[in-house]
C-alpha atoms as a PDB file:
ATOM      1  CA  UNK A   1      -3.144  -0.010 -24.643  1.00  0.00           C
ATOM      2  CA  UNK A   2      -2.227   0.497 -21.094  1.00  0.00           C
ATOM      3  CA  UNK A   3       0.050  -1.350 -18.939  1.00  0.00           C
ATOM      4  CA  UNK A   4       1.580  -1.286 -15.639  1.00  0.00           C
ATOM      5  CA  UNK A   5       5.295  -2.609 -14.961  1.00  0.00           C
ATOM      6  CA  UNK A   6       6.649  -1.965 -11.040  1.00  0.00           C
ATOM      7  CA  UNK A   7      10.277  -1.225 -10.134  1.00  0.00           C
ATOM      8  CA  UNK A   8      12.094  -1.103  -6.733  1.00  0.00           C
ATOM      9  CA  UNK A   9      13.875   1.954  -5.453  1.00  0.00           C
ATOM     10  CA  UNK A  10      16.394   1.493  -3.645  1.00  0.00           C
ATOM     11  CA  UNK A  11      17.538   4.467  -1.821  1.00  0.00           C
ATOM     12  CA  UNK A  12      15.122   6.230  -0.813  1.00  0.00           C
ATOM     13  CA  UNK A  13      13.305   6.276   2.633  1.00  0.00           C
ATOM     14  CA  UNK A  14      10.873   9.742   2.651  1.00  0.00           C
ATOM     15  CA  UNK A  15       7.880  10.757   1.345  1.00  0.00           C
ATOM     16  CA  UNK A  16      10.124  13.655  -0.090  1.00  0.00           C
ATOM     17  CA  UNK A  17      12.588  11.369  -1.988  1.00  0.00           C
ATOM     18  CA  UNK A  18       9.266   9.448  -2.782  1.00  0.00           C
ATOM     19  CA  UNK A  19       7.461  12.397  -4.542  1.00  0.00           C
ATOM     20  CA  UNK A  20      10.761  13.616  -6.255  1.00  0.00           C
ATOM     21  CA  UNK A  21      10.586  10.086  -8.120  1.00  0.00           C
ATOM     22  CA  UNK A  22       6.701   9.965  -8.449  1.00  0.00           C
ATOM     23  CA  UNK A  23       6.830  13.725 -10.192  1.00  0.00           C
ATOM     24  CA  UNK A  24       9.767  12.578 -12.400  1.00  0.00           C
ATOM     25  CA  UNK A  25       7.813   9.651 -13.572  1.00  0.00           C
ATOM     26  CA  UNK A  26       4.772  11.817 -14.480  1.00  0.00           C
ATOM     27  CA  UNK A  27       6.963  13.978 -16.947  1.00  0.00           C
ATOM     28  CA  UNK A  28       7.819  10.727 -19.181  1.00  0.00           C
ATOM     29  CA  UNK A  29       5.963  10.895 -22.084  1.00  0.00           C
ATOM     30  CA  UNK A  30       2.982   8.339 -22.133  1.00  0.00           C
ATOM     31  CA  UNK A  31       2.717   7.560 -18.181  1.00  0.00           C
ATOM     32  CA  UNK A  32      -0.532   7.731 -16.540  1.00  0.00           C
ATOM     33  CA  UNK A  33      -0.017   6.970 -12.830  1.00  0.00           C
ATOM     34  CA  UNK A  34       2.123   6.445 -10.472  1.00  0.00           C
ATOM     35  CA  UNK A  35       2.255   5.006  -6.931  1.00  0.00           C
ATOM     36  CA  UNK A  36       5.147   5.287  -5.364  1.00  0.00           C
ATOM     37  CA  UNK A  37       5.587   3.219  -1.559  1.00  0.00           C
ATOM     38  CA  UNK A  38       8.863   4.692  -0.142  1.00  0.00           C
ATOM     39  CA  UNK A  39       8.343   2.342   2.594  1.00  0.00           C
ATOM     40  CA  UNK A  40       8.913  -0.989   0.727  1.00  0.00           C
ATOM     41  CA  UNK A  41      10.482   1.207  -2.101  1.00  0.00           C
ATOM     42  CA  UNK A  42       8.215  -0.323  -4.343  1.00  0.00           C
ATOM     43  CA  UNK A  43       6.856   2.371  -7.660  1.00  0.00           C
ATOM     44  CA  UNK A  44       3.572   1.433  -9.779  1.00  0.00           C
ATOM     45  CA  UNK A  45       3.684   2.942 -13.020  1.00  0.00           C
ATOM     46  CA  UNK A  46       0.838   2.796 -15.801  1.00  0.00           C
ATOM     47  CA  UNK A  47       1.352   3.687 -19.076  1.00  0.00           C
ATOM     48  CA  UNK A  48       0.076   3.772 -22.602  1.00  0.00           C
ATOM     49  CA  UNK A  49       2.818   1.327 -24.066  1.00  0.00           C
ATOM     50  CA  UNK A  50       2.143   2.696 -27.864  1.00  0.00           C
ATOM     51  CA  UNK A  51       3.642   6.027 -26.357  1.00  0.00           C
ATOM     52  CA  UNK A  52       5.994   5.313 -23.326  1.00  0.00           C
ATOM     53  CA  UNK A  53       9.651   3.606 -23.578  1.00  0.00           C
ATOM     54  CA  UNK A  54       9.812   1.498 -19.997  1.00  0.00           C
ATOM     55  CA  UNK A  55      13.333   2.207 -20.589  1.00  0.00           C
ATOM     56  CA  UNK A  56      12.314   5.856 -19.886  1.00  0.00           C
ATOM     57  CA  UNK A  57      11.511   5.046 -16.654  1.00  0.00           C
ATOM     58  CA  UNK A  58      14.787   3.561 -14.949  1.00  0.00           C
ATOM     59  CA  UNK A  59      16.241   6.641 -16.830  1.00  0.00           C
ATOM     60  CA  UNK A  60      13.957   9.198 -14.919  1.00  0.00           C
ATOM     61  CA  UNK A  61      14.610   7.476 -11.336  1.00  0.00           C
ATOM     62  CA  UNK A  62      18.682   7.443 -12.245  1.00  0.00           C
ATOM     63  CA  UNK A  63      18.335  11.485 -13.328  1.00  0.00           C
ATOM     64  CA  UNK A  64      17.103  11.629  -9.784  1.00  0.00           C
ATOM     65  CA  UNK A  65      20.158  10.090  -7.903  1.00  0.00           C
ATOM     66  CA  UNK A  66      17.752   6.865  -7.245  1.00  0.00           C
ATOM     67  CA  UNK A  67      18.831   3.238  -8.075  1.00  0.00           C
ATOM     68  CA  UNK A  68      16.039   1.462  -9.862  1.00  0.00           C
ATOM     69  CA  UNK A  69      15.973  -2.167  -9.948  1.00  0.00           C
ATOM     70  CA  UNK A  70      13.257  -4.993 -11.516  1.00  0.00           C
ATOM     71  CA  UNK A  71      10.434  -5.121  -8.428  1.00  0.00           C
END
């Protein structure tokens, strides 16, 4: 079943930094978009929840050198 959770990003202010997180977030396992707003540092994900961890997904931002937070 698909879902869609947002986080916030905080330190990031490009469109580089923003596709850097948007491409990590494609590689978890189970995510099927993202939209990533570097402006308001808000990130969209949807996902298949029976495959994704949303734990996986703070965990891709932080392998990034991004701080994710709860949107």
């Amino acid at each position: 079943m698909n879902e869609t959770t947002q986080l916030r990003v905080m330190d990031f202010d490009c469109p580089t930094c923003a596709s850097t997180v948007e491409h990590a977030l494609s590689n978890v396992d189970g995510v099927q978009n993202v939209k990533v707003h570097y402006t308001t540092g808000r990130v969209e994900i949807e996902y298949d929840d029976d495959v994704a961890d949303p734990d996986a997904f703070a965990q891709a931002i932080e392998n990034q050198g991004y701080t994710p937070q709860p949107a």
